[in-house]
Structures are given as structure tokens and as C-alpha cells.
C-alpha atoms as a PDB file:
ATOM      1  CA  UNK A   1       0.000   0.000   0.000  1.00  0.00           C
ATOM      2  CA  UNK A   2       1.416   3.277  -1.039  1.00  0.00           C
ATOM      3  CA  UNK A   3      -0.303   5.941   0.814  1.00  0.00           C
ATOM      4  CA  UNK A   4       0.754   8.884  -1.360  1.00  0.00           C
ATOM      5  CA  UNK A   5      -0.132  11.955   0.758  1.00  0.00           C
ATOM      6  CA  UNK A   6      -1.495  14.387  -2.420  1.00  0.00           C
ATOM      7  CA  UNK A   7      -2.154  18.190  -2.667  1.00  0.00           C
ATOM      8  CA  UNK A   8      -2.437  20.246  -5.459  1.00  0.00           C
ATOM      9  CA  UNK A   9      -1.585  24.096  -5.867  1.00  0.00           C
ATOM     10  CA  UNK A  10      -4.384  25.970  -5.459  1.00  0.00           C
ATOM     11  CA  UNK A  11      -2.174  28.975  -7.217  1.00  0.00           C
ATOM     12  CA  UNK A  12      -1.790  26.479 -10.654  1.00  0.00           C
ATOM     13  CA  UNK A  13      -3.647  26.561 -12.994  1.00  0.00           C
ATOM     14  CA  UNK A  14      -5.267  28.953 -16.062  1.00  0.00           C
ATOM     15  CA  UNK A  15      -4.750  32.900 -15.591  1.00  0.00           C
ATOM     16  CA  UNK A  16      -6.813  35.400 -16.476  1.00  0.00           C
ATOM     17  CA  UNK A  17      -6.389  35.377 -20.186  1.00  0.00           C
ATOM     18  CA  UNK A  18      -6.906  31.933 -20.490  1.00  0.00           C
ATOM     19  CA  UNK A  19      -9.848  31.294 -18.742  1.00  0.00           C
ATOM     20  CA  UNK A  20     -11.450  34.193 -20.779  1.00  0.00           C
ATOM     21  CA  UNK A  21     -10.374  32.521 -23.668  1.00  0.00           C
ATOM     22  CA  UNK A  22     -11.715  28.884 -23.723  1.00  0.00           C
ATOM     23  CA  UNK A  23     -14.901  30.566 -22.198  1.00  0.00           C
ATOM     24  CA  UNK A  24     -15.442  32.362 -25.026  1.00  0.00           C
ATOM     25  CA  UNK A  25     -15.106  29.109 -27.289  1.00  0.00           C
ATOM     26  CA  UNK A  26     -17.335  27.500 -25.089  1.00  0.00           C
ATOM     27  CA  UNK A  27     -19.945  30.020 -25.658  1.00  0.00           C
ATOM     28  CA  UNK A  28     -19.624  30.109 -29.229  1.00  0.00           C
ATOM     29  CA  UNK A  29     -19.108  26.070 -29.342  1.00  0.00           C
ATOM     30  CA  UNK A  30     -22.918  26.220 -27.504  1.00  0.00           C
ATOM     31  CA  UNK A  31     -24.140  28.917 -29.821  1.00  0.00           C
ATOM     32  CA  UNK A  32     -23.680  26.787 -33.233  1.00  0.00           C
ATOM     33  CA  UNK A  33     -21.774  23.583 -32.642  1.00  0.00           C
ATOM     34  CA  UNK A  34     -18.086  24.525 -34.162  1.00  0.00           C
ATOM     35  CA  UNK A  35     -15.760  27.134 -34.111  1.00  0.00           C
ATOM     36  CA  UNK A  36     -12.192  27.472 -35.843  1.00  0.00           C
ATOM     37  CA  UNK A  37      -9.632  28.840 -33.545  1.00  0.00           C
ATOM     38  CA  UNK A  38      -6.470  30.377 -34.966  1.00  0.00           C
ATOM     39  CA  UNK A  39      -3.393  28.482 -33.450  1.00  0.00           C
ATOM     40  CA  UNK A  40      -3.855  26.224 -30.492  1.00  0.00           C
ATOM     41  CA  UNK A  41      -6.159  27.672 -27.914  1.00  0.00           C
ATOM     42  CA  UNK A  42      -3.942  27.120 -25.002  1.00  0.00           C
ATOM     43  CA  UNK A  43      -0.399  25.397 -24.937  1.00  0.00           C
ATOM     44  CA  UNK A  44      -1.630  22.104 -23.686  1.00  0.00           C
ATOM     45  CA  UNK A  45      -2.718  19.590 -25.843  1.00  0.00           C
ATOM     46  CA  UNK A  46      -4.812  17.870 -23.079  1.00  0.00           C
ATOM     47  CA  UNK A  47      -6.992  20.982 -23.098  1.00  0.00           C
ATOM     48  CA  UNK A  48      -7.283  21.100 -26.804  1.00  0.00           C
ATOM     49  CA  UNK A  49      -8.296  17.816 -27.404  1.00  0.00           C
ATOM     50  CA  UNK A  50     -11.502  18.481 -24.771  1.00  0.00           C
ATOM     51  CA  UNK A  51     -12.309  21.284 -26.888  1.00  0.00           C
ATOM     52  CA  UNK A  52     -11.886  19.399 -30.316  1.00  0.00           C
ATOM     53  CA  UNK A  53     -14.084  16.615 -29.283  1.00  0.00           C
ATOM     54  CA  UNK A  54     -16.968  19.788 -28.882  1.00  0.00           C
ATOM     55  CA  UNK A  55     -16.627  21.094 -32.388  1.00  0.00           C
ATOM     56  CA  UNK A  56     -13.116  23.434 -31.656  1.00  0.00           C
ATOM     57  CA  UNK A  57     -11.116  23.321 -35.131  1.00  0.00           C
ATOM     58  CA  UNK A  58      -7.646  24.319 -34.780  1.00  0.00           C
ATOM     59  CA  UNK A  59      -6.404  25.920 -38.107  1.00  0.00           C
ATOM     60  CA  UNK A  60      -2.932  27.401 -39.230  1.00  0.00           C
ATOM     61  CA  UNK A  61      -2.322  31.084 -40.551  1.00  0.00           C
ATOM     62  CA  UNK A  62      -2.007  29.411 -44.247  1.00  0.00           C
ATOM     63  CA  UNK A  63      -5.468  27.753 -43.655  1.00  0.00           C
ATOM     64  CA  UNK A  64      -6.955  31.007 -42.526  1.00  0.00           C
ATOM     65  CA  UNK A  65      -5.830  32.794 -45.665  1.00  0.00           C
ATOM     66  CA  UNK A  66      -7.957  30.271 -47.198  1.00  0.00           C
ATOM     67  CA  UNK A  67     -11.374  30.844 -44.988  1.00  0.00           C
ATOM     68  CA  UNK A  68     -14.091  32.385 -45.577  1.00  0.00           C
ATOM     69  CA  UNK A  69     -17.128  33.706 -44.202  1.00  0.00           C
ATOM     70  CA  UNK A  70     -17.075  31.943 -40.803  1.00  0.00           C
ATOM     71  CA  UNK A  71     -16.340  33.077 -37.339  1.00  0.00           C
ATOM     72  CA  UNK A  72     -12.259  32.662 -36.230  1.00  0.00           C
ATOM     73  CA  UNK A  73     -11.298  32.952 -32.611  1.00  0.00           C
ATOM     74  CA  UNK A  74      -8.478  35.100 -31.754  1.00  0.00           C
ATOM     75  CA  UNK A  75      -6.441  33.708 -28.816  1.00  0.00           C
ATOM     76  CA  UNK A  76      -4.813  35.141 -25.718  1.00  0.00           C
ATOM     77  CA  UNK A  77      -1.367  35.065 -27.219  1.00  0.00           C
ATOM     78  CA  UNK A  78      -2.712  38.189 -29.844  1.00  0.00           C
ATOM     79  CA  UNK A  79      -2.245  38.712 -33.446  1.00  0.00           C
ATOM     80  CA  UNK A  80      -0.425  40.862 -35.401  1.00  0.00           C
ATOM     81  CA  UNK A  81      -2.179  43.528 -37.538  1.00  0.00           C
ATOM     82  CA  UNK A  82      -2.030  41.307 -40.766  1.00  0.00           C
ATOM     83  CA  UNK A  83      -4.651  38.874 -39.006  1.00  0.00           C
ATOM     84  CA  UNK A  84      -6.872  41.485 -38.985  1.00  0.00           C
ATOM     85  CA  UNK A  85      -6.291  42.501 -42.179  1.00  0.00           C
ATOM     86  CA  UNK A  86      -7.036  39.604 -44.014  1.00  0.00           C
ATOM     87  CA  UNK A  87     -10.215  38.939 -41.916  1.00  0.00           C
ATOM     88  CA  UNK A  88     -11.390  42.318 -43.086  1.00  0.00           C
ATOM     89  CA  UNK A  89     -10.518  40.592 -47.022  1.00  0.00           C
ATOM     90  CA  UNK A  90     -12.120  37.099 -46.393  1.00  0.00           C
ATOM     91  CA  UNK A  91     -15.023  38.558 -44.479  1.00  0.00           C
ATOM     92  CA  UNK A  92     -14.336  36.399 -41.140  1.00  0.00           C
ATOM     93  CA  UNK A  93     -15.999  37.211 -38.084  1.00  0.00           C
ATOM     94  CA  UNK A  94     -13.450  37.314 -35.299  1.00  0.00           C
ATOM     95  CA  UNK A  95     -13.980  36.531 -32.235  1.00  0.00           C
ATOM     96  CA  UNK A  96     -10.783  38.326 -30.376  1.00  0.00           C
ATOM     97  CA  UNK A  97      -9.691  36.519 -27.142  1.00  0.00           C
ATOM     98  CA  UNK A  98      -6.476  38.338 -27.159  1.00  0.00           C
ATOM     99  CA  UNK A  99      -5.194  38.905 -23.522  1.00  0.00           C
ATOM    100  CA  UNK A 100      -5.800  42.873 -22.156  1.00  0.00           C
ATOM    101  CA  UNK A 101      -1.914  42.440 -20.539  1.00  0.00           C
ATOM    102  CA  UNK A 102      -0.993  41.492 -24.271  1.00  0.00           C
ATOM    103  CA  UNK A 103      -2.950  43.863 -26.079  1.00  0.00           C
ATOM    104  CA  UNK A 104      -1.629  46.589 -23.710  1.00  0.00           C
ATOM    105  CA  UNK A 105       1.813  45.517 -24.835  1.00  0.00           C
ATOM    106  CA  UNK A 106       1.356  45.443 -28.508  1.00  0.00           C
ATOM    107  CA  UNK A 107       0.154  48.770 -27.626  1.00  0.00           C
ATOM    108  CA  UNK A 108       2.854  50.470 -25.974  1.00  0.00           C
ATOM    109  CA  UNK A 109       5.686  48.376 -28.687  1.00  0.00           C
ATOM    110  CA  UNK A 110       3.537  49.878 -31.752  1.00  0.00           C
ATOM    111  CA  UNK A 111       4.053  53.510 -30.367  1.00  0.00           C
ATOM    112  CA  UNK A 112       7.951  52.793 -29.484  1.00  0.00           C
ATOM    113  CA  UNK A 113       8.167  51.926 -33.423  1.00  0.00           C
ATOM    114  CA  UNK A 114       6.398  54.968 -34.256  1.00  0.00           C
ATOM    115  CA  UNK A 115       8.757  57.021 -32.523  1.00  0.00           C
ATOM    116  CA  UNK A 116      11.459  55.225 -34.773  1.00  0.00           C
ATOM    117  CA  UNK A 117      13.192  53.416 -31.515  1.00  0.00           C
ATOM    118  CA  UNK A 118      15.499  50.480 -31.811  1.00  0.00           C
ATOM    119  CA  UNK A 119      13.378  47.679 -30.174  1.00  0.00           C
ATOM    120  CA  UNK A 120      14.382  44.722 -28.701  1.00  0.00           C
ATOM    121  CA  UNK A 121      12.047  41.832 -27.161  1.00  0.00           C
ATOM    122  CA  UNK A 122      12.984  39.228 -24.875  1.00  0.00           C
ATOM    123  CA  UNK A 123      11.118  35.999 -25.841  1.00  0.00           C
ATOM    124  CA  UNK A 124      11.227  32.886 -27.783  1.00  0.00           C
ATOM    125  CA  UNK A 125      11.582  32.488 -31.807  1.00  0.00           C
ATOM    126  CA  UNK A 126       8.229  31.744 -33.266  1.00  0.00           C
ATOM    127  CA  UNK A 127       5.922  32.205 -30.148  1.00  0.00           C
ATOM    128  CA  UNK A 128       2.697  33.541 -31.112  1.00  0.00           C
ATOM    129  CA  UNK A 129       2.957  35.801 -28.253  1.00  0.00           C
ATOM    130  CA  UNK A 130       5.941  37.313 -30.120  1.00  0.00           C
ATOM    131  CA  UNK A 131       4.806  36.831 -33.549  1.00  0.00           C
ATOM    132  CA  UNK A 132       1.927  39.140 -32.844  1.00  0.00           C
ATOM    133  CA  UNK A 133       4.736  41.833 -31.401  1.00  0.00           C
ATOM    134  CA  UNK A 134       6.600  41.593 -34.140  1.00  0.00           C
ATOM    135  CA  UNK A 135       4.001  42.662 -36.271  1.00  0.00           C
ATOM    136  CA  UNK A 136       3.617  45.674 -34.618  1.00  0.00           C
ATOM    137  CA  UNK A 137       7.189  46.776 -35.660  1.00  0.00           C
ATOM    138  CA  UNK A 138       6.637  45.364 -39.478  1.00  0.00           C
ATOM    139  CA  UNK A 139       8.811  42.646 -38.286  1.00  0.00           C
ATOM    140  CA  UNK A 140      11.823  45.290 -37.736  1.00  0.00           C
ATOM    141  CA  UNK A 141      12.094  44.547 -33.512  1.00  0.00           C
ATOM    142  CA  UNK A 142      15.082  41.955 -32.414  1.00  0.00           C
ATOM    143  CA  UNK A 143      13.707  39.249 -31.181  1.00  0.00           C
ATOM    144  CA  UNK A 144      16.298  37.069 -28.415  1.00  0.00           C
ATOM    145  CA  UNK A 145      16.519  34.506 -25.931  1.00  0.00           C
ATOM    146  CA  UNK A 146      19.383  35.268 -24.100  1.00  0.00           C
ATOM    147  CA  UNK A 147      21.988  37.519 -23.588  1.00  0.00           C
ATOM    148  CA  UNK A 148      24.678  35.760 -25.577  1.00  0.00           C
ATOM    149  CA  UNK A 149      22.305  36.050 -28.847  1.00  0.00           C
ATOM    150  CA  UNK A 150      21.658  39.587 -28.192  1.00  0.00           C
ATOM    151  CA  UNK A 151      25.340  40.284 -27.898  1.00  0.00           C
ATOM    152  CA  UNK A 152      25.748  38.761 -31.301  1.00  0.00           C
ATOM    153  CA  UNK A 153      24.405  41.471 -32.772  1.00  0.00           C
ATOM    154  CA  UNK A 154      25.513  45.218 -33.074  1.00  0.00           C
ATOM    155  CA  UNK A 155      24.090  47.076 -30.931  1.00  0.00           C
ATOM    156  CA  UNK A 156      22.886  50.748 -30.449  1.00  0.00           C
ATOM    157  CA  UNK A 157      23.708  53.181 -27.881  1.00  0.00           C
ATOM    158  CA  UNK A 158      20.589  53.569 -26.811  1.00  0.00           C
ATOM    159  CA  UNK A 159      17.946  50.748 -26.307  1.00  0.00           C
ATOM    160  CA  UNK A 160      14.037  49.987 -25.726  1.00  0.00           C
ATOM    161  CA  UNK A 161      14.033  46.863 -24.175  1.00  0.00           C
ATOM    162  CA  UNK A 162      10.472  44.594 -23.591  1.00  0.00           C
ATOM    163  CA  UNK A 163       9.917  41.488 -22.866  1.00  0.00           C
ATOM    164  CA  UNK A 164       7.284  38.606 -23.748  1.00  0.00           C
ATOM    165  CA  UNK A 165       4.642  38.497 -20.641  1.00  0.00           C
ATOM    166  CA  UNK A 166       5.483  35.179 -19.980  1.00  0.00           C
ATOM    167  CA  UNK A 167       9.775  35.449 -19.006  1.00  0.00           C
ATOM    168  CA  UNK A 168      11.266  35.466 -16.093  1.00  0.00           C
ATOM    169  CA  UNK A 169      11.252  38.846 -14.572  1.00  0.00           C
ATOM    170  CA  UNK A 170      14.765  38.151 -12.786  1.00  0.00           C
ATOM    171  CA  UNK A 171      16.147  36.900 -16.063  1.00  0.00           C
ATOM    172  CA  UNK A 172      14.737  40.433 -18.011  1.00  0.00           C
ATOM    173  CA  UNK A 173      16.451  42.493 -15.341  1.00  0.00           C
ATOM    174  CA  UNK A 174      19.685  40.725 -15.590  1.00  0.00           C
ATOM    175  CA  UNK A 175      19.491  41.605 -19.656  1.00  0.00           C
ATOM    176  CA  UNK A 176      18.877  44.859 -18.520  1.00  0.00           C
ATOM    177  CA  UNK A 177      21.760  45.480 -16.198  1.00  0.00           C
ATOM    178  CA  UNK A 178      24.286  43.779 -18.013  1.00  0.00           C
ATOM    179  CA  UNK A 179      23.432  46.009 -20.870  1.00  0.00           C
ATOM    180  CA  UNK A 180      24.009  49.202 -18.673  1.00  0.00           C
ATOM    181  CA  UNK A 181      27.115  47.870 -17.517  1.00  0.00           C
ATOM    182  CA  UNK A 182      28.176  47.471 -21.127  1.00  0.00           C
ATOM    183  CA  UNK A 183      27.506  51.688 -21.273  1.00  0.00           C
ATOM    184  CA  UNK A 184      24.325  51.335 -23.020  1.00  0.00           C
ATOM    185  CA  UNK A 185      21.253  53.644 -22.239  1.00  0.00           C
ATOM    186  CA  UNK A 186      18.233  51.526 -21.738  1.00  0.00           C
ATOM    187  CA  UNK A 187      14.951  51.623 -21.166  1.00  0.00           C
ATOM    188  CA  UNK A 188      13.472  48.810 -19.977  1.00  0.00           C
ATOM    189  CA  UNK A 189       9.495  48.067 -19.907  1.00  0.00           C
ATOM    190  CA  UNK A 190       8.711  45.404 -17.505  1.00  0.00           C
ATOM    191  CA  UNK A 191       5.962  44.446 -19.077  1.00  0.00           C
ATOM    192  CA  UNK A 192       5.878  40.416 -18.058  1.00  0.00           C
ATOM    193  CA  UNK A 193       2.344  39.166 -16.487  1.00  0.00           C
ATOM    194  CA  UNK A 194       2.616  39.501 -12.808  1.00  0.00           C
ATOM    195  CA  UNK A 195      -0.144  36.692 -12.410  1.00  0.00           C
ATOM    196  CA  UNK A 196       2.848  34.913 -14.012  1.00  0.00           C
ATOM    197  CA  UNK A 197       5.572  36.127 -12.133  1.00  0.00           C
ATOM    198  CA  UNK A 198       4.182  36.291  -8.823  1.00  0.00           C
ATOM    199  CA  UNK A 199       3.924  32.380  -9.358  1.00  0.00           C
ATOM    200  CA  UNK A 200       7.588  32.055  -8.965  1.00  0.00           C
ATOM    201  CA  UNK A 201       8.143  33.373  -5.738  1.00  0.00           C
ATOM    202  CA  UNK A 202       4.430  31.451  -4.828  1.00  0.00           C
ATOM    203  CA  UNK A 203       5.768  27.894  -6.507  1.00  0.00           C
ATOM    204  CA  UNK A 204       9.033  28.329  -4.709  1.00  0.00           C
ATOM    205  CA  UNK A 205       7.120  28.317  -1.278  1.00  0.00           C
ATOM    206  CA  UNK A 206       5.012  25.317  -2.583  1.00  0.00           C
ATOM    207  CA  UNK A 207       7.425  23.080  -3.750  1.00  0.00           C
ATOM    208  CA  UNK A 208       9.564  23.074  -0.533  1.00  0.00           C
ATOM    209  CA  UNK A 209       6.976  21.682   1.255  1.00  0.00           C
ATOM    210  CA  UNK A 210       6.975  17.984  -0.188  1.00  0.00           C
ATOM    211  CA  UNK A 211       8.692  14.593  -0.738  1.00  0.00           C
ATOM    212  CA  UNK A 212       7.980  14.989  -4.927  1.00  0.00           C
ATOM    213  CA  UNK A 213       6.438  17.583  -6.993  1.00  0.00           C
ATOM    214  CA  UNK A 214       4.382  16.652  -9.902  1.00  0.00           C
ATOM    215  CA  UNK A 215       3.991  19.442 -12.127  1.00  0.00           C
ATOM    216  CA  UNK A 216       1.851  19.165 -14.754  1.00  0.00           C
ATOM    217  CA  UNK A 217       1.868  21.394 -18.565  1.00  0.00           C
ATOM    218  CA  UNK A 218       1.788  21.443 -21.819  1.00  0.00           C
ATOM    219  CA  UNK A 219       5.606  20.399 -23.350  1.00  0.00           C
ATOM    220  CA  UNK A 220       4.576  23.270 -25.885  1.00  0.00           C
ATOM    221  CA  UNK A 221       3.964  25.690 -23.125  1.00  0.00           C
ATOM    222  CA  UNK A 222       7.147  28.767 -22.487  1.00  0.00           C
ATOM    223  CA  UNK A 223       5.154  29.145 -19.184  1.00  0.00           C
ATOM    224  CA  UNK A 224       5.589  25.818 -18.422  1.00  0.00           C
ATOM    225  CA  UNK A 225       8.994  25.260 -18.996  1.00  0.00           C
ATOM    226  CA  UNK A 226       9.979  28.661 -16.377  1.00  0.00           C
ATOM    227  CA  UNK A 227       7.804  27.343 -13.776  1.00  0.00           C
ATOM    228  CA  UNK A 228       9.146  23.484 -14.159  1.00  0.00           C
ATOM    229  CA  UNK A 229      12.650  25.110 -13.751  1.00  0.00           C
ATOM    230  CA  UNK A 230      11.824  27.400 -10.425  1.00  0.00           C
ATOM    231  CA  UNK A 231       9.896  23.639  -9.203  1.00  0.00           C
ATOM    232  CA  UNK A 232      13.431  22.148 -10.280  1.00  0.00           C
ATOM    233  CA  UNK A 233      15.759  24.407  -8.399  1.00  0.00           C
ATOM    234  CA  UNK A 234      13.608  24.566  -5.040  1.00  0.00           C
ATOM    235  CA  UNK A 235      13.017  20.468  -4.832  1.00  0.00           C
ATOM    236  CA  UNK A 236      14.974  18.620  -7.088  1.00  0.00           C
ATOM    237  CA  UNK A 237      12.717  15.471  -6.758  1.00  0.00           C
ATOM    238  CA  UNK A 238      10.413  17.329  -9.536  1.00  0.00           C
ATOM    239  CA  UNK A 239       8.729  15.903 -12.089  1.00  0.00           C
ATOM    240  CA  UNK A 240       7.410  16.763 -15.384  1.00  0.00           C
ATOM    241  CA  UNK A 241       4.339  14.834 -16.842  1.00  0.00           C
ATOM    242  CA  UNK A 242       2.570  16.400 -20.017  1.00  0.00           C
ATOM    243  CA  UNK A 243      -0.782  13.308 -19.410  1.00  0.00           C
ATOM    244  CA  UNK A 244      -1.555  11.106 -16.695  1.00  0.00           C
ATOM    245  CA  UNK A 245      -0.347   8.492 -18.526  1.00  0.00           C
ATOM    246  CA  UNK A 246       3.198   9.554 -17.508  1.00  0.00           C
ATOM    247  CA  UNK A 247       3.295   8.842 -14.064  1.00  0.00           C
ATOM    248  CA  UNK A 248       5.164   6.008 -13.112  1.00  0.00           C
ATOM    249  CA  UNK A 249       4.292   4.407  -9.749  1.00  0.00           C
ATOM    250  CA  UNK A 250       8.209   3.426  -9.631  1.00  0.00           C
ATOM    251  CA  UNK A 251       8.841   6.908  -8.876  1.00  0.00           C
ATOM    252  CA  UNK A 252       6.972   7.257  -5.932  1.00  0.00           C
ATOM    253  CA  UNK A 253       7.668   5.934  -2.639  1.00  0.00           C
ATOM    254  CA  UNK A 254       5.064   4.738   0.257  1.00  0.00           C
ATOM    255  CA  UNK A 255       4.016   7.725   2.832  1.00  0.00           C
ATOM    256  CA  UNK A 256       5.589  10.249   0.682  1.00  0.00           C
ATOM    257  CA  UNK A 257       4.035  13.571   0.613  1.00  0.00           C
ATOM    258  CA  UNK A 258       3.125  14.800  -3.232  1.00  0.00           C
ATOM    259  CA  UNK A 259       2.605  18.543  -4.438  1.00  0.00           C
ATOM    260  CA  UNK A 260       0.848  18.994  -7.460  1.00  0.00           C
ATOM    261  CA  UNK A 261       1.288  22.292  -9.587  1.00  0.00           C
ATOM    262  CA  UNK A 262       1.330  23.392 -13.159  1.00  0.00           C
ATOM    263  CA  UNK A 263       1.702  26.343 -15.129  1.00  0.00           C
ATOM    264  CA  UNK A 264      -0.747  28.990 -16.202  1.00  0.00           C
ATOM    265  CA  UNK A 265      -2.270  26.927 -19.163  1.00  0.00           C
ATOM    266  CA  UNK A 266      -2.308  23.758 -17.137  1.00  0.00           C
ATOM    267  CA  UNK A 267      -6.311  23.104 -16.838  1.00  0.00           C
ATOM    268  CA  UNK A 268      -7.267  22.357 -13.042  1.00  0.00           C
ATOM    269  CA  UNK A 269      -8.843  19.297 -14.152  1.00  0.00           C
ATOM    270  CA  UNK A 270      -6.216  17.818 -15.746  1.00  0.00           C
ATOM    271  CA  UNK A 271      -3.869  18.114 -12.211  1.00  0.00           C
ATOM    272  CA  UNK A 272      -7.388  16.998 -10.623  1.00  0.00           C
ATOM    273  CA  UNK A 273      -6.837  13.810 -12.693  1.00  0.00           C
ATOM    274  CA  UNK A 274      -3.108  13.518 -11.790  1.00  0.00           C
ATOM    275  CA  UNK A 275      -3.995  13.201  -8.474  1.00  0.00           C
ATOM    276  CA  UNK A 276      -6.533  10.751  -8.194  1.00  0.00           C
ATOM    277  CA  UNK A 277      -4.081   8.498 -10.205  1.00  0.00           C
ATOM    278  CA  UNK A 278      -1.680   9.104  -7.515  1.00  0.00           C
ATOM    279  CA  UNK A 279      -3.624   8.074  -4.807  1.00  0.00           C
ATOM    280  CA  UNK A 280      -4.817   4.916  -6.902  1.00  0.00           C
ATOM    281  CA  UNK A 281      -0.929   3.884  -6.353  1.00  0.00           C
END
């Protein structure tokens, strides 16, 4: 008999923008029975496949080109202005989930590039997050992942720096510092999700508290991977599981106490799930 002692985060689980976001597909999946969503919903494919089985089609940015007359959801990551563009051509109905912290940043990155500033963003190649940045600059911002790649290329004296919502904050200020130390002027816009970065200092505290952590995501999700990492470095008897069908009992270890967390596109039913297999061990 194992006797797994099992709690899960009550901090984990979808922020803000996400929960906005598949409730606004679930409305329209109610209203007429399908809805095409542009991109993956949410950066878990556990939570996608729920929402296919209702009627949810997932389509690429070459199949929307293609679309016509029918209603597109816009997702919490954001779009770039093209999107909207080409909605406006095909006559698509778009139903615009984007997050309000996102949209705020496309915002504020447009009127850097109007003001002709050299703009660099801290995030990953090819999110749609950044994608939808991008756009606002015509594609001109530097994108970068770390600090080695950005000191690859030549940079100006003075820079705007911003970052994808969904870095690490400590990670952003380091970029920022080490840039001033190199005599560069910069002017950094902190402009990463504090529903996401609070949840560093809040996993931290969590993950101390067990035998094992469990956490849960999406292996597609940037989220994911930052939280995993702070799990990681606080209790390094963490582990990573994507499905329930992951966990292996050999791992765990009678009267050991389990957390369960995930990141901020981890569904609470999913870790729900998680756990009941845990205590079925």
C-alpha cells in the first residue's frame, strides 16, 4: 500500500487570459456547434483535445488565408495587424480573445516603433505571443533569448528593451543590467504578467513543502517550462508529466508527501486527474 499523501496548488492553474479565452469558445461552441480557432487555444494539448471533441477546429495562418465567411477565434497570445487585415478581405468574423496584458503591450511596442526606436524583445523564436509583437514593428524589432544572442548582434547606444509576458522577470532584469554595464542607455518596460511572475516566488514556497512535486503542462507551453525550472531548483525530486499516462508508480515511494502544480495553461482538471491516479498507487 502506497499511501501517497497528495495536494495540489491551489495557485496552478489557467490565468486570467486563459480562462477568458476557452470561455469564449465555449460560448460560441454552444451557440452553433463549431468554431475554428487560430493556433492552439492554449499550450496544452490535453486541453485542446476536450475542446476538439466539442466542435473546436484548430487551423494554421495558411489555412486562414484560405477561410471564408465563418467566425475565427483570436487567442490570448494576440495577433499581429495582418490577421486582422485579411479577416477584413475574407469577411471572417473574429472573435478576439487576445489577452488585455498582451494587447496593452502590442500597444505600448507599436508607439515605441512609431517614434522610430530600436526595439528589442525578450522571448522565444516563433511564439505567437511574439509573432503578434513583431508585427507591430513590421517585423523590424530583435527578437532574443538570451543575452549571448543579443550580444551577437551590433548594438545601439541607446535601447528599448520589452519582454514577452510570460519570461522570467529576474532573467529580463539581468538583460537589462548587463546592458548598462556594457555603457548602453536603456529603457526597460517590464511588461511580463505579474499573475505569471508572482507564481515564482508562490511555486518556490510550494514546492519546498513535499517529498515529490508533480507538475503538470503542456511540453509546448514557455510558461511551463519557467515554472518546471523554479519547481526544479527549489526540490529537485520534480517531475514533469505532459498526461496522466506519464506517471510512473516506480517513482513514488510509500508515505511520501506529493505537491501537485502546473503552469498557467495547465487546466485544473487535468492536475485533478493527476492526483486521483496518484492516490490509486
Amino acid at each position: 500500500m502506497y499511501n501517497l499523501r497528495v495536494q495540489i496548488d491551489s495557485g496552478s492553474g489557467f490565468c486570467f487570459g486563459v480562462i477568458y479565452a476557452i470561455q469564449m469558445a465555449e460560448d460560441m461552441l454552444d451557440e452553433q456547434g463549431y468554431l475554428y480557432c487560430l493556433g492552439d487555444i492554449v499550450h496544452n494539448d490535453e486541453e485542446v483535445q476536450r475542446l476538439e471533441k466539442r466542435g473546436l477546429r484548430i487551423i494554421s495562418h495558411e489555412e486562414f488565408k484560405e477561410l471564408s465567411n465563418e467566425t475565427v477565434l483570436i487567442r490570448a497570445h494576440g495577433e499581429p495587424p495582418r490577421t486582422y487585415q485579411i479577416a477584413l478581405e475574407n469577411n471572417l468574423r473574429l472573435i478576439d480573445a487576445s489577452c488585455p496584458v498582451v494587447l496593452k503591450l502590442q500597444n505600448r511596442i507599436k508607439a515605441s516603433h512609431d517614434k522610430k526606436e530600436p526595439i528589442y524583445i525578450y522571448g522565444k523564436h516563433g511564439h505567437a505571443e511574439v509573432l503578434g509583437l513583431l508585427g507591430q514593428t513590421s517585423n523590424e524589432a530583435v527578437v532574443f533569448e538570451s543575452m549571448d544572442e543579443l550580444l551577437q548582434h551590433d548594438l545601439p547606444e541607446n535601447i528599448t528593451l520589452y519582454s514577452q509576458t510570460t519570461k522570467s522577470t529576474h532573467n529580463f532584469y539581468h538583460v537589462k543590467n548587463a546592458l548598462e554595464a556594457a555603457g548602453h542607455t536603456v529603457e526597460a518596460n517590464d511588461t511580463i504578467c505579474r499573475q505569471v511572475s508572482n507564481r515564482d516566488k508562490e511555486l518556490r514556497k510550494f514546492a519546498q513543502q513535499f517529498d515529490k512535486v508533480v507538475f503538470v503542462s503542456g511540453t509546448k507551453s514557455s510558461n511551463g517550462r519557467v515554472l518546471y525550472n523554479v519547481c526544479k531548483e527549489t526540490n529537485p525530486n520534480t517531475i514533469f508529466v505532459s498526461a496522466v499516462e506519464e506517471l510512473d508508480k516506480s517513482r513514488f515511494v510509500a508515505g511520501e508527501s506529493v505537491g501537485i502544480c502546473g503552469a498557467t495553461s495547465t487546466p485544473m482538471w487535468l492536475m485533478e486527474n493527476v492526483r486521483q491516479v496518484l492516490l490509486s498507487f
